[in-house]
Structures are given as C-alpha cells and as structure tokens.
C-alpha atoms as a PDB file:
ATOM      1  CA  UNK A   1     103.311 140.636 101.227  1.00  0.00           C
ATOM      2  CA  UNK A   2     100.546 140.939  98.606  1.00  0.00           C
ATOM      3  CA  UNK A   3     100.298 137.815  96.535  1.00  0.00           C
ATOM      4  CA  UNK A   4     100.863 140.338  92.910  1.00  0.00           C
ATOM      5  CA  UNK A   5     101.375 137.016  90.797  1.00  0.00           C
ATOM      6  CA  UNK A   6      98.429 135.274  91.554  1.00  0.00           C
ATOM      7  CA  UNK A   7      96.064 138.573  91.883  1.00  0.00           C
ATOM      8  CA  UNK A   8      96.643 138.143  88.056  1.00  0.00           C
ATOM      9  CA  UNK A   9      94.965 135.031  87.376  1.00  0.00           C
ATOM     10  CA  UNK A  10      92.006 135.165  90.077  1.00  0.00           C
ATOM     11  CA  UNK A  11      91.792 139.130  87.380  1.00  0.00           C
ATOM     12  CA  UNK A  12      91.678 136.854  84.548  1.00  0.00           C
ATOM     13  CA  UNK A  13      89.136 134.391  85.893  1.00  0.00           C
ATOM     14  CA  UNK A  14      86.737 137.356  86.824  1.00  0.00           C
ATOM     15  CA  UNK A  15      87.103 139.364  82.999  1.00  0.00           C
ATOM     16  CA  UNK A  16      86.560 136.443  81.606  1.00  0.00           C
ATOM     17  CA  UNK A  17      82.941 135.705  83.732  1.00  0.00           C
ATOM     18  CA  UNK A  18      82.131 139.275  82.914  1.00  0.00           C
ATOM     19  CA  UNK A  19      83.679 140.078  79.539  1.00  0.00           C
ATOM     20  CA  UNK A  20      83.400 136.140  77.883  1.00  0.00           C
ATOM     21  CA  UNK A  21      81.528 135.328  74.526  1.00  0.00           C
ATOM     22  CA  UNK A  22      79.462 131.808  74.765  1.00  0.00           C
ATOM     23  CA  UNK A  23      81.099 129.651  72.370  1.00  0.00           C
ATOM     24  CA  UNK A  24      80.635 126.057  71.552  1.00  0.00           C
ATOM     25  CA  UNK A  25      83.797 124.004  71.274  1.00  0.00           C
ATOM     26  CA  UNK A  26      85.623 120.507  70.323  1.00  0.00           C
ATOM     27  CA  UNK A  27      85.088 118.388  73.366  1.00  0.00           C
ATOM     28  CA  UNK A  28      80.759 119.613  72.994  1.00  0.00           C
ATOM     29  CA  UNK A  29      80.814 121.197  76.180  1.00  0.00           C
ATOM     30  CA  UNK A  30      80.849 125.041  75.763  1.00  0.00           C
ATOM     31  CA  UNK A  31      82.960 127.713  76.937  1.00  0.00           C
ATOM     32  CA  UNK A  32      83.149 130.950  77.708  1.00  0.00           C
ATOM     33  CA  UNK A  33      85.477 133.075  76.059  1.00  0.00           C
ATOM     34  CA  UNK A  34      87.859 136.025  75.268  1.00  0.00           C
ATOM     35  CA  UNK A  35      90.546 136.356  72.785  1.00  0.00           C
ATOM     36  CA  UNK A  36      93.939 137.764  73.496  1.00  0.00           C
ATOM     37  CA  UNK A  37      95.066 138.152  77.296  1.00  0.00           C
ATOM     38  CA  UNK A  38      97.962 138.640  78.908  1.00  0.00           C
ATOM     39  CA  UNK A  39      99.699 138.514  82.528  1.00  0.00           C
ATOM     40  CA  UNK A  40     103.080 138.987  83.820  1.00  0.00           C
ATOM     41  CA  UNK A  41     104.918 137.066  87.225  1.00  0.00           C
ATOM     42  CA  UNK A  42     107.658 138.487  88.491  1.00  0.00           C
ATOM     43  CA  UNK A  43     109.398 135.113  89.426  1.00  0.00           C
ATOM     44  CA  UNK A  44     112.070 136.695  91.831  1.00  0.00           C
ATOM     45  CA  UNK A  45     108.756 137.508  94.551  1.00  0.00           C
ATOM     46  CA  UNK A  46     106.969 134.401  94.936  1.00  0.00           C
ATOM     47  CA  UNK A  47     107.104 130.727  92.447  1.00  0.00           C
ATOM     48  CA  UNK A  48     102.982 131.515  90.482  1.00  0.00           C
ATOM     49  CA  UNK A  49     101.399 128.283  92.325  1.00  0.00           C
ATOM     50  CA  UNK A  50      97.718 128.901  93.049  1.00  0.00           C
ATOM     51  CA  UNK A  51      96.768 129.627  96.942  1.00  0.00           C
ATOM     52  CA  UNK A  52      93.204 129.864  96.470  1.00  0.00           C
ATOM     53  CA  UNK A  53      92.786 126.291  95.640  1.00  0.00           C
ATOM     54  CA  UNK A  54      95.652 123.421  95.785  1.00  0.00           C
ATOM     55  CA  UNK A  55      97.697 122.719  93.199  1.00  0.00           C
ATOM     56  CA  UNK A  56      99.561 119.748  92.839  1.00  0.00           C
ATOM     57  CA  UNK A  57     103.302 120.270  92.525  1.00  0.00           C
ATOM     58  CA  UNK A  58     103.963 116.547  92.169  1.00  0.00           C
ATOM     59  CA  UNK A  59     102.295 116.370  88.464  1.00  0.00           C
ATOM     60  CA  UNK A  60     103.284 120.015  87.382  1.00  0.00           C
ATOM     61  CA  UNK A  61     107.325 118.938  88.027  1.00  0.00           C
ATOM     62  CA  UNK A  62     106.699 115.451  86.595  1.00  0.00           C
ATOM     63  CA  UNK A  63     105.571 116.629  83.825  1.00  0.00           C
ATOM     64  CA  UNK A  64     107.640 118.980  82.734  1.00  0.00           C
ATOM     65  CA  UNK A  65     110.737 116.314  83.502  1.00  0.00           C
ATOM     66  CA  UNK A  66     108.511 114.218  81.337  1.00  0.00           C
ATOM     67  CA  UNK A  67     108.847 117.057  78.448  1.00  0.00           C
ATOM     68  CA  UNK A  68     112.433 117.794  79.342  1.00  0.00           C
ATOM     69  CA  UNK A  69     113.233 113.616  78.814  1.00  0.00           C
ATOM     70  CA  UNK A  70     111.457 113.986  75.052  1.00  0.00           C
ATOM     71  CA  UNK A  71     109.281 111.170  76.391  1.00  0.00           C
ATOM     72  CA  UNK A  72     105.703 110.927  74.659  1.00  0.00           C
ATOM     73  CA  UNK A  73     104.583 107.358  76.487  1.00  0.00           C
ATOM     74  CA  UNK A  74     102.457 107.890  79.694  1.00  0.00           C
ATOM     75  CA  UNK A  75     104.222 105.172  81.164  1.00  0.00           C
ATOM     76  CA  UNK A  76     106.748 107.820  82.941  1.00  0.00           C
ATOM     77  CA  UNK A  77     103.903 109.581  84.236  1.00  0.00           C
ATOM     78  CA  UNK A  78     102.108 106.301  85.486  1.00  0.00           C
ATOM     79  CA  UNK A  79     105.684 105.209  87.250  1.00  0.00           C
ATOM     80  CA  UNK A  80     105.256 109.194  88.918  1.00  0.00           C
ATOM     81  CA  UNK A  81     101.709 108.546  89.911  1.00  0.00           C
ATOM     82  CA  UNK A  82     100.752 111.182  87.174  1.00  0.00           C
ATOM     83  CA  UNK A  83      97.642 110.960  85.431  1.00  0.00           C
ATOM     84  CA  UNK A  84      96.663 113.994  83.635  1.00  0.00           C
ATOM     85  CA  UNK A  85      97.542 112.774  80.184  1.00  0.00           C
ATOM     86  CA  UNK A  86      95.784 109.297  80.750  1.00  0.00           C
ATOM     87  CA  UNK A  87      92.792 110.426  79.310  1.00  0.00           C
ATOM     88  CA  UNK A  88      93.839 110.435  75.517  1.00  0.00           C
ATOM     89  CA  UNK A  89      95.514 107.369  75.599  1.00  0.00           C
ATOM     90  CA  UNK A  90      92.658 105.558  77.360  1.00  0.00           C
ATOM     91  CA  UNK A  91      90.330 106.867  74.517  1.00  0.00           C
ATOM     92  CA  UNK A  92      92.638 105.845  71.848  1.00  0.00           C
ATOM     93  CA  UNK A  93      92.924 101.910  73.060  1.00  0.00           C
ATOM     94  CA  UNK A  94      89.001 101.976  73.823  1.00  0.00           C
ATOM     95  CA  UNK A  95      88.784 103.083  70.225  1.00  0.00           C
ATOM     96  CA  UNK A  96      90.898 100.439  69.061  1.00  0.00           C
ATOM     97  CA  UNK A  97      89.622  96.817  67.488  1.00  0.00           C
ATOM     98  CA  UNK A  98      91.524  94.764  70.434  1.00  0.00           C
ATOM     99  CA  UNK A  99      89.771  96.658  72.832  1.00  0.00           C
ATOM    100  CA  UNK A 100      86.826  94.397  73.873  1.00  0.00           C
ATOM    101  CA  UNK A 101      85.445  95.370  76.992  1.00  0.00           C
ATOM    102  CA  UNK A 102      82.121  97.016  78.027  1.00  0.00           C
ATOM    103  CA  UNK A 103      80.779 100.225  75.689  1.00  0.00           C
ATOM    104  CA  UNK A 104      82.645 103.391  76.609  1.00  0.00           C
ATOM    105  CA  UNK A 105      81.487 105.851  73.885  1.00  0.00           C
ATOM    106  CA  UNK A 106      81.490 109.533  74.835  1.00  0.00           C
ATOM    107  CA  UNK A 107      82.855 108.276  78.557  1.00  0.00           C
ATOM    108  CA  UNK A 108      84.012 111.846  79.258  1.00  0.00           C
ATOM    109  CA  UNK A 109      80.638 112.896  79.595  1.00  0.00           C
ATOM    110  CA  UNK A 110      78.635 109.782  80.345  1.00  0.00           C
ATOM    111  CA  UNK A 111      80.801 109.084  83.440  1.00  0.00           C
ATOM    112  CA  UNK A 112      79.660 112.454  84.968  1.00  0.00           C
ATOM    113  CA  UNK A 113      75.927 111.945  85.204  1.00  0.00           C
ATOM    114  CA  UNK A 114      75.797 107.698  84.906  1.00  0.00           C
ATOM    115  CA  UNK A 115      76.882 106.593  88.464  1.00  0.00           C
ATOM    116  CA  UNK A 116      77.082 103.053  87.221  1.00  0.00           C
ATOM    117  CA  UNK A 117      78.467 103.821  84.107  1.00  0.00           C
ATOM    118  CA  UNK A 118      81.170 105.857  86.058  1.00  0.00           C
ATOM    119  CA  UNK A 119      82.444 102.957  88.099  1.00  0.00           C
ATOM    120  CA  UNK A 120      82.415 100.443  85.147  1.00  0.00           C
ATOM    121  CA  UNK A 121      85.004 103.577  83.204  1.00  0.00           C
ATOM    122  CA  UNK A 122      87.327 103.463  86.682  1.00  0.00           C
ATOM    123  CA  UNK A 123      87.202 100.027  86.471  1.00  0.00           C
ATOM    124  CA  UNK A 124      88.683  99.697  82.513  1.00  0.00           C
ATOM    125  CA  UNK A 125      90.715 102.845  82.909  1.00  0.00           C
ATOM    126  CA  UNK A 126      92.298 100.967  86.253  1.00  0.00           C
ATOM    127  CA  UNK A 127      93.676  97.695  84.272  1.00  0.00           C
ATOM    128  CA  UNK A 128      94.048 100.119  81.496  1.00  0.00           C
ATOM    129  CA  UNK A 129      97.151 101.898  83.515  1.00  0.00           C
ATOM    130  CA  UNK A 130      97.832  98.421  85.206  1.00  0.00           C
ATOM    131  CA  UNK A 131      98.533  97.221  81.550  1.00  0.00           C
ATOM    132  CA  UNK A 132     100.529 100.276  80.775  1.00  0.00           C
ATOM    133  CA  UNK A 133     102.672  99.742  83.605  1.00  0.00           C
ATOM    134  CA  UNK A 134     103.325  95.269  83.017  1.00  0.00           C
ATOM    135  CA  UNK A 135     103.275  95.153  80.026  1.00  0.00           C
ATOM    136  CA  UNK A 136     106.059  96.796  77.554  1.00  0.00           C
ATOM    137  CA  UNK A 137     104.375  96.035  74.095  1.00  0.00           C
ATOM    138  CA  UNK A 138     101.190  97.216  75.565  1.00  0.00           C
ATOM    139  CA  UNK A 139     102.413 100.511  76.389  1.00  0.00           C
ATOM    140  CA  UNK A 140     104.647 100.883  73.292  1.00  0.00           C
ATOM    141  CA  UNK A 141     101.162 100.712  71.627  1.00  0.00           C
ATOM    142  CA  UNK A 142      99.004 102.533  73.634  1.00  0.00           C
ATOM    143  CA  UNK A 143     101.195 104.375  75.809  1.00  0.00           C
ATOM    144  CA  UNK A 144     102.694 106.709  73.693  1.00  0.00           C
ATOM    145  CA  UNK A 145     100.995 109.549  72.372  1.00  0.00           C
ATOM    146  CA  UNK A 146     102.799 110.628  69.227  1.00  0.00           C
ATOM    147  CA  UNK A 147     104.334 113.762  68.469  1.00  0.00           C
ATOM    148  CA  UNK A 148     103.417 115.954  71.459  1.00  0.00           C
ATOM    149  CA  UNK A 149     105.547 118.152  73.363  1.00  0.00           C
ATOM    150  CA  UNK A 150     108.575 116.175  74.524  1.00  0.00           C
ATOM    151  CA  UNK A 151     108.771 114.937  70.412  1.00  0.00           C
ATOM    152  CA  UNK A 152     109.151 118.287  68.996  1.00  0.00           C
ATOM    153  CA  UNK A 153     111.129 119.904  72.102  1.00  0.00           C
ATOM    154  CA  UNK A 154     113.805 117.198  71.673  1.00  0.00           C
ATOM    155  CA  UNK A 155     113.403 115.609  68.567  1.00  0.00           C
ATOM    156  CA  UNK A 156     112.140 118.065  66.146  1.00  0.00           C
ATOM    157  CA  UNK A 157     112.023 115.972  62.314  1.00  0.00           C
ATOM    158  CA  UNK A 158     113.060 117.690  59.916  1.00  0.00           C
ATOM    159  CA  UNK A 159     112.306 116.730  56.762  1.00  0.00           C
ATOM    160  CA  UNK A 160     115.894 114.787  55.604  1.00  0.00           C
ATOM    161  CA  UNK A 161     115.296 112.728  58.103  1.00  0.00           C
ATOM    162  CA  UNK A 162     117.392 114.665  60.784  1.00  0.00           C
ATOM    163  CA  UNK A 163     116.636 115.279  64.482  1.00  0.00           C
ATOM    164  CA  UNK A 164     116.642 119.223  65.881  1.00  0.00           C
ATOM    165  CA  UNK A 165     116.920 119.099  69.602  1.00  0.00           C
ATOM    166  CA  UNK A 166     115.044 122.654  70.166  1.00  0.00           C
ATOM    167  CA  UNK A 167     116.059 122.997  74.288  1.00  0.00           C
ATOM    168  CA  UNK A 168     119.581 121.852  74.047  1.00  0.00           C
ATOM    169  CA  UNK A 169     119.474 124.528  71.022  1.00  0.00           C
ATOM    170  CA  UNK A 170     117.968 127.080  73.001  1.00  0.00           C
ATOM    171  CA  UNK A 171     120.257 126.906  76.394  1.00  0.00           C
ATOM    172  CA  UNK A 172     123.645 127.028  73.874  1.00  0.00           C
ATOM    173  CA  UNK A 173     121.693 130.070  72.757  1.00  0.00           C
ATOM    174  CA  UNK A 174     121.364 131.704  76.243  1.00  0.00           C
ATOM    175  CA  UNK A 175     124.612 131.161  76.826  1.00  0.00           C
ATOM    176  CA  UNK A 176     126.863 132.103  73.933  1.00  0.00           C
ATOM    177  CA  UNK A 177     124.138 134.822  72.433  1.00  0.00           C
ATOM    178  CA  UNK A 178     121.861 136.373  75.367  1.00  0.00           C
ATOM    179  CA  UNK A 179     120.972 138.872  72.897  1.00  0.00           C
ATOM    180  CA  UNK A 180     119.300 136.355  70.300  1.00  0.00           C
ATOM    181  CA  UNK A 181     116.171 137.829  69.042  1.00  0.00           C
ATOM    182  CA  UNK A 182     115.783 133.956  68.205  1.00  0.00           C
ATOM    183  CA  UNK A 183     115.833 131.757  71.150  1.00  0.00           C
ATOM    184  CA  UNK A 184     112.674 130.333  70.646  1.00  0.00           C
ATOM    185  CA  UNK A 185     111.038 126.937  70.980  1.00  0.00           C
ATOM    186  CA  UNK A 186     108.291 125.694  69.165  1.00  0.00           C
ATOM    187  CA  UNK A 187     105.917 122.794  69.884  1.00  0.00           C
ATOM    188  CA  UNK A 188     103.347 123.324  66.996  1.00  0.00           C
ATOM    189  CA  UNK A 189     104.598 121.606  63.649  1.00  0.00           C
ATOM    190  CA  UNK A 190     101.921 121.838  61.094  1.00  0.00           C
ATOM    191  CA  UNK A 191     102.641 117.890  59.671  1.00  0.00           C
ATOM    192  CA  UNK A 192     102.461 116.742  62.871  1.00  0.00           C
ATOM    193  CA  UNK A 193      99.378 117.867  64.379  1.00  0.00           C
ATOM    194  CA  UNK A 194      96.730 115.504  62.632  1.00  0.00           C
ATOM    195  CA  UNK A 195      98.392 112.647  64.265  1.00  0.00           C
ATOM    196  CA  UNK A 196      98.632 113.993  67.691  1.00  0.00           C
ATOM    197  CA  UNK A 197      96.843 112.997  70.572  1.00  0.00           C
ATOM    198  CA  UNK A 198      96.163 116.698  71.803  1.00  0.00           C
ATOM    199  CA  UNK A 199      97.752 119.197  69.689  1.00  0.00           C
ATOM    200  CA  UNK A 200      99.486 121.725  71.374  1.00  0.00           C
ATOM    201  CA  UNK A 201      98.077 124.410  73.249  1.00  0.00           C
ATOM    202  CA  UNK A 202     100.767 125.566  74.515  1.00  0.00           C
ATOM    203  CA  UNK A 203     102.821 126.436  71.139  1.00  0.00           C
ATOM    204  CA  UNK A 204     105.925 128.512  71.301  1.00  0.00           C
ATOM    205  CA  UNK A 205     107.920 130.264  74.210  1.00  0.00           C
ATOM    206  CA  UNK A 206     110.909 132.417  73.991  1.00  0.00           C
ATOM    207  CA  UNK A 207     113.243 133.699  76.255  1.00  0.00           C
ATOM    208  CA  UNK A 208     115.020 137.254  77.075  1.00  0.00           C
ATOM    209  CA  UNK A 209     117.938 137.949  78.578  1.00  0.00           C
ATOM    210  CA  UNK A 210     118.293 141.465  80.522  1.00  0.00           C
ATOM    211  CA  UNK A 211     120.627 142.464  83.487  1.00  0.00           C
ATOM    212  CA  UNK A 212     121.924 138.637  84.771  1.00  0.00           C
ATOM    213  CA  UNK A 213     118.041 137.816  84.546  1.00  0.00           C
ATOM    214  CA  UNK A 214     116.108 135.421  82.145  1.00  0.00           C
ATOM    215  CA  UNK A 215     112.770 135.949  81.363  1.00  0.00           C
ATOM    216  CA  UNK A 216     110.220 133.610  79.285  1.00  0.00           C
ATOM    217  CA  UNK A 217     107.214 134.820  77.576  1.00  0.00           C
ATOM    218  CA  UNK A 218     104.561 131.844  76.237  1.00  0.00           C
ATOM    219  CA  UNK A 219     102.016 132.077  73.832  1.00  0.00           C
ATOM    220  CA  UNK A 220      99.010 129.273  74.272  1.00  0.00           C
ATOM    221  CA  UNK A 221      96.581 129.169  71.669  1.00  0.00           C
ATOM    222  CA  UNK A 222      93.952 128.024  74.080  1.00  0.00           C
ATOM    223  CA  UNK A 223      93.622 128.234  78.017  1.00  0.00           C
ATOM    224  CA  UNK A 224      91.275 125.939  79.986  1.00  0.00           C
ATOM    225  CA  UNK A 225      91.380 128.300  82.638  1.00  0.00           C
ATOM    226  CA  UNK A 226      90.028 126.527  85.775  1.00  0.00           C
ATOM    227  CA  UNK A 227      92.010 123.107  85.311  1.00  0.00           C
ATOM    228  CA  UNK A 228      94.677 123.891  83.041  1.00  0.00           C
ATOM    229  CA  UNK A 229      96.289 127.118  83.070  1.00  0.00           C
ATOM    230  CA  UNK A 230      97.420 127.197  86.776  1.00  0.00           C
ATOM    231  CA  UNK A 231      99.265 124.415  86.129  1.00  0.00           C
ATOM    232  CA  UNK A 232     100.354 126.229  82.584  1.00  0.00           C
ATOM    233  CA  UNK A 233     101.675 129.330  84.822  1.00  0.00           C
ATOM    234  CA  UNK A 234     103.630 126.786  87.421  1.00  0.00           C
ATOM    235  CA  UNK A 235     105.305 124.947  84.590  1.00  0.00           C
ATOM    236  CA  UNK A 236     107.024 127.549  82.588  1.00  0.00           C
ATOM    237  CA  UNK A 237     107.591 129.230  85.682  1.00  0.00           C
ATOM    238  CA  UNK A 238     109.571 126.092  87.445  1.00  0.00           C
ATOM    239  CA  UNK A 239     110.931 125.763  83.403  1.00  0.00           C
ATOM    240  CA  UNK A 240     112.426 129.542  83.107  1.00  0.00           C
ATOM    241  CA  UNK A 241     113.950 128.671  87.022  1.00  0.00           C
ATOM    242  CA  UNK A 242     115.907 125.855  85.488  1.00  0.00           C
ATOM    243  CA  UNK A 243     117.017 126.766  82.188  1.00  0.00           C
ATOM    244  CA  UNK A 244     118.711 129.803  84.215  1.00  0.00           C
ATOM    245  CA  UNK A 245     119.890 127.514  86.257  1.00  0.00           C
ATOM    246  CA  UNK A 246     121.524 125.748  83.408  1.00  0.00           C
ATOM    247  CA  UNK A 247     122.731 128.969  82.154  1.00  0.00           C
ATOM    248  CA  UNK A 248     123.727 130.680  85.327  1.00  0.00           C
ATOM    249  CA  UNK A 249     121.402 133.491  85.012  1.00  0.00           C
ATOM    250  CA  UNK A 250     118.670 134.524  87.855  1.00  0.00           C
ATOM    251  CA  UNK A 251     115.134 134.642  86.683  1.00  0.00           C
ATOM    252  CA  UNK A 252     112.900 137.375  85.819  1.00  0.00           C
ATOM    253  CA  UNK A 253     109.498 137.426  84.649  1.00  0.00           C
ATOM    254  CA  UNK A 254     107.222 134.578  83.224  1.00  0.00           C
ATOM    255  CA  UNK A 255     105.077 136.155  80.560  1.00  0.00           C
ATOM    256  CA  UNK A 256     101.804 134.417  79.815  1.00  0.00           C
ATOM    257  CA  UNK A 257      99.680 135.440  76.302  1.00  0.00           C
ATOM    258  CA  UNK A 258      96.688 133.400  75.949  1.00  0.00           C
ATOM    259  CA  UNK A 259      95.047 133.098  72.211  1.00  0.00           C
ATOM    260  CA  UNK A 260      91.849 131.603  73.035  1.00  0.00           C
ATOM    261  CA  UNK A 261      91.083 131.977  77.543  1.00  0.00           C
ATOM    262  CA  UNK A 262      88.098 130.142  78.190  1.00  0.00           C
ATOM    263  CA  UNK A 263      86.228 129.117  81.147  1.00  0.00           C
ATOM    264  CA  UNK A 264      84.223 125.855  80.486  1.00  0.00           C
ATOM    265  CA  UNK A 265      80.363 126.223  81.025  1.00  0.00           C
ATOM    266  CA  UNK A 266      80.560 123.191  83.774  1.00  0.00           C
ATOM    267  CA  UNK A 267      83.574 125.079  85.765  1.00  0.00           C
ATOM    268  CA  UNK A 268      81.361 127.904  86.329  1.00  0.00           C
ATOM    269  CA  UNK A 269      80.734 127.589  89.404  1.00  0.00           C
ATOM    270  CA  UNK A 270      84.003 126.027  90.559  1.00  0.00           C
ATOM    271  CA  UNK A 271      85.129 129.731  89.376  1.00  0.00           C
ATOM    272  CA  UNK A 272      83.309 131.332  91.554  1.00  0.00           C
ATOM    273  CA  UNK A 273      83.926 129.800  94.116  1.00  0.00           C
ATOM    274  CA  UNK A 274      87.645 130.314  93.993  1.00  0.00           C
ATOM    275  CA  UNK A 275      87.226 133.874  93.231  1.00  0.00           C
ATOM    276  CA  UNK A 276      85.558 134.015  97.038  1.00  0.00           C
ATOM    277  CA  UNK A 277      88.641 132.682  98.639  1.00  0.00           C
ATOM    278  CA  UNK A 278      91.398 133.908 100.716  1.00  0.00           C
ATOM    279  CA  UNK A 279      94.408 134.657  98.913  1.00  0.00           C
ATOM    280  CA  UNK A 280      97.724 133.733 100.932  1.00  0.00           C
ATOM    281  CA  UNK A 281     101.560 134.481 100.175  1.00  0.00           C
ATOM    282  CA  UNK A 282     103.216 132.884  97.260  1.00  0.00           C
ATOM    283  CA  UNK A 283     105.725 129.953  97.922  1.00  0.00           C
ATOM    284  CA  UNK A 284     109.199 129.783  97.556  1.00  0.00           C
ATOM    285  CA  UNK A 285     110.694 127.539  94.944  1.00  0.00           C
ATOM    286  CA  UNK A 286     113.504 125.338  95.643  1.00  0.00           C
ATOM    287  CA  UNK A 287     116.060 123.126  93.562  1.00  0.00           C
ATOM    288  CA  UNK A 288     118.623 120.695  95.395  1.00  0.00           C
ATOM    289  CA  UNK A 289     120.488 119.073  93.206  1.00  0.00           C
ATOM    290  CA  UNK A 290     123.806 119.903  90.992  1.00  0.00           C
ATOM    291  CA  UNK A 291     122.866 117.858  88.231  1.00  0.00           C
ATOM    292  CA  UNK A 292     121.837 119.019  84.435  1.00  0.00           C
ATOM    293  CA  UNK A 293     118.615 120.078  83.461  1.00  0.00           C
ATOM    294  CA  UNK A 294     118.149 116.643  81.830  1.00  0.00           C
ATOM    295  CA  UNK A 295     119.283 114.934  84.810  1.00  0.00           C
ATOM    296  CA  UNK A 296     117.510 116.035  87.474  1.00  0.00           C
ATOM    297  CA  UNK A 297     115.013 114.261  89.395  1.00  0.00           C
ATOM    298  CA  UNK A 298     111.578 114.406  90.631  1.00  0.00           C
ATOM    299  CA  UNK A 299     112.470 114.447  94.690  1.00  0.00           C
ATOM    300  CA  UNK A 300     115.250 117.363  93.869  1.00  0.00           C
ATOM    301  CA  UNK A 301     112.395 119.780  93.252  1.00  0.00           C
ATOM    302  CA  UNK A 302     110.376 121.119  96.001  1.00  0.00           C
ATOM    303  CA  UNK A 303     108.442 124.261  96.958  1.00  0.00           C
ATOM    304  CA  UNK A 304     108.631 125.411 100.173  1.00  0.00           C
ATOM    305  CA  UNK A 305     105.598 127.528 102.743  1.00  0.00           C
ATOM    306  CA  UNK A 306     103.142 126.699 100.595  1.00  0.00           C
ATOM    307  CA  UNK A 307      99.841 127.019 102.219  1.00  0.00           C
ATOM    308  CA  UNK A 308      96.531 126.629  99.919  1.00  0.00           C
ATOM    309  CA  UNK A 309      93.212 126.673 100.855  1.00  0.00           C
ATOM    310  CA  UNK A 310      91.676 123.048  99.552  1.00  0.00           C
ATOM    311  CA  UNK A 311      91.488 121.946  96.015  1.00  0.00           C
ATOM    312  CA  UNK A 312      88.412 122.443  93.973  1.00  0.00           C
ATOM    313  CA  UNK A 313      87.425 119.363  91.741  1.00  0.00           C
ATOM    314  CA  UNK A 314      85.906 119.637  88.318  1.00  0.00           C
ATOM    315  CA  UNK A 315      85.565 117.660  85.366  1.00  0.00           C
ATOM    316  CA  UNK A 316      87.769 117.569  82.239  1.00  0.00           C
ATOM    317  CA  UNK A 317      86.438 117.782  78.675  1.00  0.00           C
ATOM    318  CA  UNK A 318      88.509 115.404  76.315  1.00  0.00           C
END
C-alpha cells in the first residue's frame, strides 16, 4: 500500500525548500516560506502519523485531551509526561520579579550553542516543572497559560459575561444539522490574543458531513513545518476520529490549509534528511473505550503497526 497521506507532507517539505521566500520572523531565527498550501488525508486508509521520522503519539493524544478538558495549566501535561508547551510558561516565571535564579535571557537560543549555559537552563527548567507539579499556588501562577486553545474551545467569553462551549456546540450540530454550513470552531478571539502565551496558530476548523462520513478541514495561520505540523496533521486527524465517534458517523478526510508554511533556517537540514528516508505504511488508529469524548482517557487511545524510521531532533524557536 502506498503511504498517499504522508507522500503529502514529505511534497510540502520539498516545495517549500525549492519554492520558499527567506523571511525573518518573531522568535529571530528565520524561515523559509510560502503562503497558502493545502493537503488532503483520506482518514479511512491509514491514521496521517509520520513514518519517516517518529512521532510521538503519547503527547499528540495528551494534548488534544488536554484541549478537549478546556485546561490551559501545563500541570496536566506535566502529570502526562508532556512537555511541549513548557517552554512559554518557563519563560514567563523566568521573566517574573520572584524569579531569582541564574540569568536566562534569550535561553532559547543561548542554550543551543553555550554547553554550560545549556545545563544550568535544564537545571532551572527541571525544579521549574518539579514546582509545577508540588506546588498548587505555584502552578495556578505559572502554570496556566491564559486563553489558549482549551479556553476558547470550551469556554468561549462572551462579552455579558457568559460562557460559549464551542465543541459541545459543534457535536449537537453534527448531530441534529449535518448539513450546517456553520459547524465551525474558532480558537482566535481578537481580545484575547495580547494576553496569550502563544496565540493560536491553529485558528478555526470546520466540519462536513457527506454520505455517513465526517470530514474536518483546518486553517493554521502559520506551520512550523519540521516540528510542528506533523503533530498538527495527527491531532485533528485523531480529533475528526472522535467527534464521529461521538456522533456516530465514520470519518472522511482531514483537510489541512496552511496560511503562513515555513521551514525554519536551523531545520534545514533536519529536512533533508527526512526527505531521504524510507517511507513505510500508515498505522491504524484505534479507540477502546465507550466513554464520551470528554471522558476518555489517555491509555484508551492507541495506534496500532506503526513502524517509523528514528526521530530526528531539532531545536524549537520560542
């Protein structure tokens, strides 16, 4: 079987190298870059995790739970062993008057070419998690990171002062209007984004119904494309498989637009070297477990033959 889902993304990757525009960019690294892009995964052939380098299905599913729970405070991620969202909180408690250890200004970049430097930032971001974890006023204050995703998927403000609850909304949708030109779900809300940690990248999805099948299209405003976007593509993929779960549908495609798809000048060659790998059958997706969408647990999602060839490391620009 030819691996159609994932010949998308390794397509991606190589326009991108060949068709990019040098840009600078927030974080000071530089990208390269091309506006407007999209790909299509037919999620009844293979679940879209990456073969030609691992990708880890533990923080992809926690996360997403994470989202699903309209939880904002890392803690939930620490307690999964999840730390891709660790980064932003560090920064904002090493930015902070009670933090009083050792310098860590511009640590994202500093801790890649300052071997000494680098252990010190392990160190601090170590009790940094440990204090997360112990302590509950700690993590109250540092923990949470605002109005991201799970906020304004679940608790949407309005501005009386009520609550909209956007994926409840959305599944009640599905189910008593499949034809809704409106079942969307939006995670960029103009008043909030100043005081968000990360503002969204990925900002709206909305979901089809055709023939028994549900389909999800996403549009992301900007695509790290190395380190971000395959987990992107396995998230709202394993996301479409349970809303039609909850809704009793099959599913059908995951539909990716990209606004800004950029390759970061330091992945480069991490790129590349993906690009020159084997590419193996997709793996199967599979959910065990009866219980609601806002129930379910970590362990009852699992993917099964998957076979990658060995992850590819490669810094992240905060």
């Amino acid at each position: 079987m030819t691996n159609t889902n994932e010949q998308q993304y390794l397509d991606l990757l190589s326009y991108v190298l060949k068709n990019g525009h040098e840009k600078s960019d927030r974080t000071g690294t530089g990208t390269i870059s091309t506006f407007g892009y999209q790909m299509r995964f037919d999620l009844s052939k293979s679940f879209p995790l990456l073969t030609t380098k691992k990708v880890p299905f533990g923080l992809i599913k926690s996360e997403l739970l994470w989202f699903l729970h309209g939880d904002t405070n890392i803690r939930y991620l620490l307690k999964h062993k999840n730390h891709i969202w660790d980064e932003w909180a560090f920064k904002k408690y090493i930015e902070s008057p009670e933090y009083k250890g050792p310098d860590m200004t511009d640590f994202g970049r500093r801790s890649l070419v300052d071997e000494e430097f680098a252990k010190e930032y392990k160190i601090q971001k170590k009790q940094f998690d440990e204090s997360i974890l112990d302590d509950d006023d700690f993590a109250k204050k540092f923990g949470d990171l605002g109005f991201v995703y799970g906020a304004q998927w679940r608790h949407w403000q309005t501005r009386d002062g009520g609550i909209i609850d956007q994926i409840a909304n959305v599944i009640d949708q599905i189910k008593k209007t499949p034809d809704s030109r409106r079942m969307i779900v939006s995670a960029w809300n103009p008043e909030d984004v100043p005081s968000m940690a990360l503002p969204p990248c990925h900002t709206l999805f909305q979901f089809y119904v055709n023939d028994g099948k549900l389909s999800c299209q996403l549009y992301q405003r900007s695509g790290d494309l190395f380190l971000g976007v395959p987990f992107n593509i396995a998230s709202y993929a394993l996301l479409t498989h349970l809303i039609a779960r909850e809704t009793g549908l099959e599913v059908g495609e995951f539909i990716h637009t990209l606004g800004d798809a950029h390759i970061y000048l330091n992945h480069i060659e991490q790129v590349k070297t993906q690009l020159s790998r084997e590419l193996h059958d997709g793996p199967q997706l599979e959910i065990n477990s009866d219980k609601s969408i806002f129930d379910i647990d970590v362990s009852d999602i699992q993917v099964k033959d998957y076979n990658p060839e060995p992850a590819i490391k490669a810094p992240i620009a905060v």
